[in-house]
C-alpha atoms as a PDB file:
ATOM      1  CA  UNK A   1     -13.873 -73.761 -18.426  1.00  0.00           C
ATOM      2  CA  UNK A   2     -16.574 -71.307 -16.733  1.00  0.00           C
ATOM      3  CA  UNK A   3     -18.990 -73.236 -14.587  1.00  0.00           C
ATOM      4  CA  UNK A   4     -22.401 -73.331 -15.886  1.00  0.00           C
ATOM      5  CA  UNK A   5     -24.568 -70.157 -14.323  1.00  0.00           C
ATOM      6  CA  UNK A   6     -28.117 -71.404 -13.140  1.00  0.00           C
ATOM      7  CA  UNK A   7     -31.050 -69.087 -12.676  1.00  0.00           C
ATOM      8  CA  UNK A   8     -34.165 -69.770 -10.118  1.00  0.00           C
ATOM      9  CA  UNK A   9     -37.409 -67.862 -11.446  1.00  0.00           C
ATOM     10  CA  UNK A  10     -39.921 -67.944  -8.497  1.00  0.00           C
ATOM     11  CA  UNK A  11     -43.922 -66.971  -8.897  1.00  0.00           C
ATOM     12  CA  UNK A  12     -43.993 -62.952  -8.669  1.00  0.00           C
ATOM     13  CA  UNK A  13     -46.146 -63.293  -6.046  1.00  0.00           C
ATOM     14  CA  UNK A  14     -44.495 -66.082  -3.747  1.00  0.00           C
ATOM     15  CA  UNK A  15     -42.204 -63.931  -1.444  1.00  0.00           C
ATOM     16  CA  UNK A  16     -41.537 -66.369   1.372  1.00  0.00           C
ATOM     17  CA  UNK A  17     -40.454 -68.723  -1.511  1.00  0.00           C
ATOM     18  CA  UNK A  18     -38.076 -66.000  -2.936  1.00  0.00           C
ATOM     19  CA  UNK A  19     -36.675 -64.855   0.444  1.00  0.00           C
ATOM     20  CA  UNK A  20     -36.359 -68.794   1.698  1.00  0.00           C
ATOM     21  CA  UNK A  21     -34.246 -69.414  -2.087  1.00  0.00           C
ATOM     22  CA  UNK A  22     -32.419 -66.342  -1.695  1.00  0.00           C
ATOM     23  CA  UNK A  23     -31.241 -67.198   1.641  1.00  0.00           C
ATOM     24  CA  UNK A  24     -30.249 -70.689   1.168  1.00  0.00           C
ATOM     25  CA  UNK A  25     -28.311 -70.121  -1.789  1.00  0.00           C
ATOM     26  CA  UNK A  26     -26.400 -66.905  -0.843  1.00  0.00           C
ATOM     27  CA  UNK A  27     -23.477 -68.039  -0.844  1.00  0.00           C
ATOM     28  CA  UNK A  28     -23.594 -69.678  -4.660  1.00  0.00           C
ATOM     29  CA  UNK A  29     -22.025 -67.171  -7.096  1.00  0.00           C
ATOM     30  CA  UNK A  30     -23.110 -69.762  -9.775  1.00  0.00           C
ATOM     31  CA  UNK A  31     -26.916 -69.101  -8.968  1.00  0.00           C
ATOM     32  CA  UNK A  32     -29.102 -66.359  -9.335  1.00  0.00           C
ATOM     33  CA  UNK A  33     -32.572 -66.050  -7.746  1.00  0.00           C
ATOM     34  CA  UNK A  34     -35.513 -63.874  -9.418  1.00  0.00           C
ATOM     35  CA  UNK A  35     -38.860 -63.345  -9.223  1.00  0.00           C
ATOM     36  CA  UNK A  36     -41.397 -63.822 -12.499  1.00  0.00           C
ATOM     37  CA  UNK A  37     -41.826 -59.953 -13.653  1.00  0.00           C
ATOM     38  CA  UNK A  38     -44.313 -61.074 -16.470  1.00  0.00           C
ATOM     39  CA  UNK A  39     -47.493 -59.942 -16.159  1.00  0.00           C
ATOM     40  CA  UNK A  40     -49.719 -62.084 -18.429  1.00  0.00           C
ATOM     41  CA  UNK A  41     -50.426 -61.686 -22.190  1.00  0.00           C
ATOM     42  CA  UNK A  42     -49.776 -58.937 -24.000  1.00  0.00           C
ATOM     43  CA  UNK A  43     -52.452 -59.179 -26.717  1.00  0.00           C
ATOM     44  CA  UNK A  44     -55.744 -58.928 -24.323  1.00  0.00           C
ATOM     45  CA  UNK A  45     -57.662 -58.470 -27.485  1.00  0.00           C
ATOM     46  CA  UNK A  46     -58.649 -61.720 -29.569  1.00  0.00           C
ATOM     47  CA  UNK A  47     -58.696 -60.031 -32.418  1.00  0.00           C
ATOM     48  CA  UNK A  48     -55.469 -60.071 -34.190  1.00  0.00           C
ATOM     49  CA  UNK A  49     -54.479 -56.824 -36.325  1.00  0.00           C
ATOM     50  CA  UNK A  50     -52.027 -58.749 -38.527  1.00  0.00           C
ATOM     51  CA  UNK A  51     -50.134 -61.857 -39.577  1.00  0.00           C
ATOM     52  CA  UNK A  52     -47.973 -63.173 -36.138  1.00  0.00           C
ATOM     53  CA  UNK A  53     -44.815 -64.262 -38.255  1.00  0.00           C
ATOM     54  CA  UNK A  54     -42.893 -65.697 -35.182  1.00  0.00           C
ATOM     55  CA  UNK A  55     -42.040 -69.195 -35.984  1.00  0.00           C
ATOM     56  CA  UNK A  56     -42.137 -69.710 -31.940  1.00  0.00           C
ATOM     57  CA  UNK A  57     -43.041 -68.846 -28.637  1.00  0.00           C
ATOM     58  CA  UNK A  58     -40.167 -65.587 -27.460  1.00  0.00           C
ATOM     59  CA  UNK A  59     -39.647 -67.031 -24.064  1.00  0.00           C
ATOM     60  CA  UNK A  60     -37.940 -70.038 -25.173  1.00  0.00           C
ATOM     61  CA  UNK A  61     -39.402 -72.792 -22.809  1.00  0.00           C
ATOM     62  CA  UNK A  62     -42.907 -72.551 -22.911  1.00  0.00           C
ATOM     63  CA  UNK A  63     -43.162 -75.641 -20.564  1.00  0.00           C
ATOM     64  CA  UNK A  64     -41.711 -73.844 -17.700  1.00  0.00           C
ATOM     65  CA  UNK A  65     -44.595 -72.098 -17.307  1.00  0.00           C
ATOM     66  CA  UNK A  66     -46.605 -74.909 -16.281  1.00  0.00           C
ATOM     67  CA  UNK A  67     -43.995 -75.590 -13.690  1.00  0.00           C
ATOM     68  CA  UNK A  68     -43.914 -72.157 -12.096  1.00  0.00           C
ATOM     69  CA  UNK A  69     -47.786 -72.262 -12.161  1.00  0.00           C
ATOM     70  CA  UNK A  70     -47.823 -75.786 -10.069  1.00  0.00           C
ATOM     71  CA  UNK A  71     -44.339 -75.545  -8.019  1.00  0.00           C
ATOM     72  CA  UNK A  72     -43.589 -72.266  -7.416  1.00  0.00           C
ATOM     73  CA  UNK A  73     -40.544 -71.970  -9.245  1.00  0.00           C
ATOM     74  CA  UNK A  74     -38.521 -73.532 -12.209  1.00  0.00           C
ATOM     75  CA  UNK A  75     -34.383 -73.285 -12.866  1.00  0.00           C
ATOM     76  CA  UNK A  76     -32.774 -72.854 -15.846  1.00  0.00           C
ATOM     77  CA  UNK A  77     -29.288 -72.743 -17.236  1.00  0.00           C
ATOM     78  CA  UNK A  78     -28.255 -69.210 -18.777  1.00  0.00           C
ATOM     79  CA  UNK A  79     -26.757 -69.293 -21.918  1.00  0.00           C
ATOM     80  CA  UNK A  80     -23.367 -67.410 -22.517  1.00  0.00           C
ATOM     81  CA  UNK A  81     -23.433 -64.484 -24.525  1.00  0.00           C
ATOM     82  CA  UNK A  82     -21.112 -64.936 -27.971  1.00  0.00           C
ATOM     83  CA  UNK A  83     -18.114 -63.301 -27.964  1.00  0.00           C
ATOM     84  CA  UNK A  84     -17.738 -60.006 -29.964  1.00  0.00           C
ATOM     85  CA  UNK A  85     -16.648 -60.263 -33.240  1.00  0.00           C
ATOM     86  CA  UNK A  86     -13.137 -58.762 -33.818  1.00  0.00           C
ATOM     87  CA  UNK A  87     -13.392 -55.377 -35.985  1.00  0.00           C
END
């Protein structure tokens, strides 16, 4: 069985965080280490120019969010991509 591959999303704009993370787990070839590349909303408008027919939020974890706001940085598991399907 693969071992589980973990991924550490610091604040974009936290760099001794990142490099401090990045160091200490170097050596992990189960972890990966990023920095937050969002940027904020994408609709800066209020208005909205149709119907939103998402039934939820794209990134998944909304919650992390919060955490990255108030530690710095939140892990997460990644999820394995399906296998192909056999033609």
């Amino acid at each position: 069985m693969p071992q589980q591959q973990l991924l550490i999303v610091v604040e974009r704009f936290d760099l001794t965080l990142y490099d401090t993370l990045r160091e200490k787990y170097a050596g992990v070839e189960s972890l990966t280490v990023i920095r937050d590349r969002r940027r904020g909303r994408r609709r800066r408008r209020p208005q909205m120019r149709y119907v939103d027919r998402r039934q939820a939020d794209r990134r998944g974890q909304p919650e992390m969010d919060g955490e990255l706001r108030s530690v710095g940085f939140f892990t997460t598991a990644l999820r394995e991509e399906p296998a192909p399907l056999a033609s």
